[in-house]
Protein backbone atom coordinates (compact mmCIF):
# COMPACT_ATOMS: atom_id res chain seq x y z
CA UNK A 1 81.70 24.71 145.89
CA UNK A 2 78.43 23.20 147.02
CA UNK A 3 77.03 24.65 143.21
CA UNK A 4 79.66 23.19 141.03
CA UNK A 5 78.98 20.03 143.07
CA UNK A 6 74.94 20.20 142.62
CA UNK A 7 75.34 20.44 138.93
CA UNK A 8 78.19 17.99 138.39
CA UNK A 9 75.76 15.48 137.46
CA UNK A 10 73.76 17.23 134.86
CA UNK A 11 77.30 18.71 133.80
CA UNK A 12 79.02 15.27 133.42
CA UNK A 13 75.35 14.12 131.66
CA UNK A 14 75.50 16.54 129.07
CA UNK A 15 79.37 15.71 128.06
CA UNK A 16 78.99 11.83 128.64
CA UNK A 17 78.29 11.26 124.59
CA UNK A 18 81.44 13.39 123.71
CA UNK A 19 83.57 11.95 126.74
CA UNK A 20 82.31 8.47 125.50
CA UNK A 21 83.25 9.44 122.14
CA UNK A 22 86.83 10.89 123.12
CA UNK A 23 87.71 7.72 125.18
CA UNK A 24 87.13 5.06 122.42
CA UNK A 25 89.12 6.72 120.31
CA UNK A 26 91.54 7.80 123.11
CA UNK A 27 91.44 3.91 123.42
CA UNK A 28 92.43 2.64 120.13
CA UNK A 29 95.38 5.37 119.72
CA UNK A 30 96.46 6.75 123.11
CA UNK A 31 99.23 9.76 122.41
CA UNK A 32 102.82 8.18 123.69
CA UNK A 33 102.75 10.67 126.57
CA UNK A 34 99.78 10.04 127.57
CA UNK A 35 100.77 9.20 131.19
CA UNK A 36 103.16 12.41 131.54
CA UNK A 37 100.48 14.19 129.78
CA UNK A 38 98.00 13.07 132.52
CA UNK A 39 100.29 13.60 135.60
CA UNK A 40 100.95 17.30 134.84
CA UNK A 41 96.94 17.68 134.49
CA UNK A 42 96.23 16.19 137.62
CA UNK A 43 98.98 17.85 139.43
CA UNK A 44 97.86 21.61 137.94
CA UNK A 45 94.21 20.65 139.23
CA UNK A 46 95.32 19.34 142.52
CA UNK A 47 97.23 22.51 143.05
CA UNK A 48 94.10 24.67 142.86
CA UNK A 49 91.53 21.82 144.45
CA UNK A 50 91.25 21.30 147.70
CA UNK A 51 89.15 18.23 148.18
CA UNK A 52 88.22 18.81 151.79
CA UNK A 53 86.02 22.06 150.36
CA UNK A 54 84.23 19.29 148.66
CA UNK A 55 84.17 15.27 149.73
CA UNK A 56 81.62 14.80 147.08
CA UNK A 57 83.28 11.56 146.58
CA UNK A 58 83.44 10.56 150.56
CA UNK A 59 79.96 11.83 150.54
CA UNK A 60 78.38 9.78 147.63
CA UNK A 61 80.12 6.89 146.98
CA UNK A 62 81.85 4.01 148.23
CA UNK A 63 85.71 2.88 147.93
CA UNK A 64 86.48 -0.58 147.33
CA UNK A 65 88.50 -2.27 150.25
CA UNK A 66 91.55 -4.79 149.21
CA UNK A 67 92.15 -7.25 151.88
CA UNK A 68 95.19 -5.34 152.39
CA UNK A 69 92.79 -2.42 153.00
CA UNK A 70 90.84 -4.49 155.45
CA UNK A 71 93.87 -5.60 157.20
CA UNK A 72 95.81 -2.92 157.77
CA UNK A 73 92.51 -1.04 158.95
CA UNK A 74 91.71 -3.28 161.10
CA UNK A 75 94.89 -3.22 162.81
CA UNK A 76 94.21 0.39 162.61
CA UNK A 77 91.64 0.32 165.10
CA UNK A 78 93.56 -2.67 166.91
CA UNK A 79 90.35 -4.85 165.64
CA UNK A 80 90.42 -8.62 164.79
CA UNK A 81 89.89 -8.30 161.04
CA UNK A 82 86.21 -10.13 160.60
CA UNK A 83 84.94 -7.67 163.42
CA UNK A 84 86.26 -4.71 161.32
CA UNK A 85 84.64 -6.72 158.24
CA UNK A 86 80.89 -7.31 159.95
CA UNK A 87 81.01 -3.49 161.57
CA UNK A 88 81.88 -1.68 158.40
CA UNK A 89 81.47 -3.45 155.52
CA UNK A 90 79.52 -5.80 152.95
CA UNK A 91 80.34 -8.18 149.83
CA UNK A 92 78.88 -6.32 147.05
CA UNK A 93 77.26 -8.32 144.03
CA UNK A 94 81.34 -8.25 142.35
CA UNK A 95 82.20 -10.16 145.77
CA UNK A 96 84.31 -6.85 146.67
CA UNK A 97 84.00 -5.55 150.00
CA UNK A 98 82.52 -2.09 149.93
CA UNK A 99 81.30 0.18 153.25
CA UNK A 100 77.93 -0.77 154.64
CA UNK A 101 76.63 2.85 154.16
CA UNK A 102 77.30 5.93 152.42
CA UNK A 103 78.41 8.94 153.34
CA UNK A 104 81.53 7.14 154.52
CA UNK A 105 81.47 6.24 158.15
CA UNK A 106 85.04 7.58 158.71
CA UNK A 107 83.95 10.97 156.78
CA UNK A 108 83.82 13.92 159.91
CA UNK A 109 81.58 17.04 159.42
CA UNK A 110 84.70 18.86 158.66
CA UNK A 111 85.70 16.80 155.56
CA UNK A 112 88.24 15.16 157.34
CA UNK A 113 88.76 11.38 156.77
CA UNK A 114 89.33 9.84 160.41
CA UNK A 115 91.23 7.37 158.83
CA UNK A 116 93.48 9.24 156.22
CA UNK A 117 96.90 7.86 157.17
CA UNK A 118 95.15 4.01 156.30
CA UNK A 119 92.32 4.84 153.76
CA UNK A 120 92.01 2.10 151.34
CA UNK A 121 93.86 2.47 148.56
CA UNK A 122 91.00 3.35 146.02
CA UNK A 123 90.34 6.15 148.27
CA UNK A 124 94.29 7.25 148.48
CA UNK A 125 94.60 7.00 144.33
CA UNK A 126 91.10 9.03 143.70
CA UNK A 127 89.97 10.27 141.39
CA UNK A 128 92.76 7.80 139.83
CA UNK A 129 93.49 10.93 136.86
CA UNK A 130 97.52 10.46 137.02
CA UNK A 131 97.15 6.27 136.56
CA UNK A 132 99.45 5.06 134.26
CA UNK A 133 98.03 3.26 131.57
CA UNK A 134 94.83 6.18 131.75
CA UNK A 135 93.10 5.14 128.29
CA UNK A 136 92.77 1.67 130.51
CA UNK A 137 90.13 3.35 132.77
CA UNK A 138 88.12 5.25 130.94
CA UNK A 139 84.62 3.64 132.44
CA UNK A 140 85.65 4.74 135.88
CA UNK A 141 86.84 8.31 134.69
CA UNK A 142 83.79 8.48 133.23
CA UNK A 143 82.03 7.48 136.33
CA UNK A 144 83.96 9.84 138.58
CA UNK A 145 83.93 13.67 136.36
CA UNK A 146 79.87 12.95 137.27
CA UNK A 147 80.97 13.01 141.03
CA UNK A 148 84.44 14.73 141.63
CA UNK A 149 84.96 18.37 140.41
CA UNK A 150 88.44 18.27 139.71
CA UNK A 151 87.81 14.98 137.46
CA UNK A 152 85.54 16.73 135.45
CA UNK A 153 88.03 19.36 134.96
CA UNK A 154 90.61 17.38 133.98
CA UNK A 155 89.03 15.56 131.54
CA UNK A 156 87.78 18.72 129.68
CA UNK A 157 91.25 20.37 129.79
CA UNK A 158 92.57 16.96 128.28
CA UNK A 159 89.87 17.23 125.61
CA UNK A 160 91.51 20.66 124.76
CA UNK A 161 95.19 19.34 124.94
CA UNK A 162 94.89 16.03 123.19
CA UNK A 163 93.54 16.35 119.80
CA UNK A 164 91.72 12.74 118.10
């Protein structure tokens, strides 16, 4: 695993002009079952990944936290919510709140997410493949084949399967 994850990003670099390519026009005409289209890819990848052999995305990059997120976290750890805010997080440049650090402070050594049950919800909808609405998020799918395995896969399979 820790291969296919080493050479992800050269991988992902050498596609990004055809995935680029494949999204606008994936834009401008998606297929009408697009969504059911992308729900049976993500659940055939999902069935053969198992994302704690890998946590690239845990491991390199940050989730977004909804005040929601923040909230219910914080309530989590039986914290007031601006002393979960000032331990764990920052506002990024968008004004989001993002983790202080990366790897993820609630990441273990085992790939285990100490707080799986209330991860934020960008974390719970990774690599966000089975979204409704896909052709909307083609940026951040773009973004995440260069840092999740089964993202990358998915995205080549749907090259194979949907036909611009």
């Amino acid at each position: 695993m820790q291969d296919i994850i080493n050479n992800l990003p050269k991988l992902a670099k050498d596609k990004h002009k055809e995935n680029k390519s494949f999204f606008t026009k994936l834009k401008k005409r998606p297929p009408k079952k697009l969504d059911y289209i992308m729900q049976e890819l993500h659940e055939e990848e999902f069935e053969k990944t198992d994302c704690l052999e890998c946590a690239n995305c845990c491991k390199t990059t940050g989730p977004l936290f909804t005040d929601k997120d923040v909230d219910r976290i914080a309530k989590h750890f039986k914290m007031k919510t601006q002393k979960f805010v000032d331990q764990f997080l920052r506002v990024d440049e968008d004004n989001d709140y993002v983790l202080q650090s990366v790897p993820c402070t609630f990441l273990g050594a085992d790939n285990y997410c100490s707080i799986y049950e209330v991860r934020p919800k960008a974390c719970s909808e990774f690599p966000h493949t089975d979204r409704k609405k896909f052709q909307q998020i083609s940026n951040l799918t773009m973004q995440n084949v260069a840092i999740c395995p089964a993202a990358f896969n998915i995205v080549e399979k749907m090259k194979e399967l949907i036909k611009l």
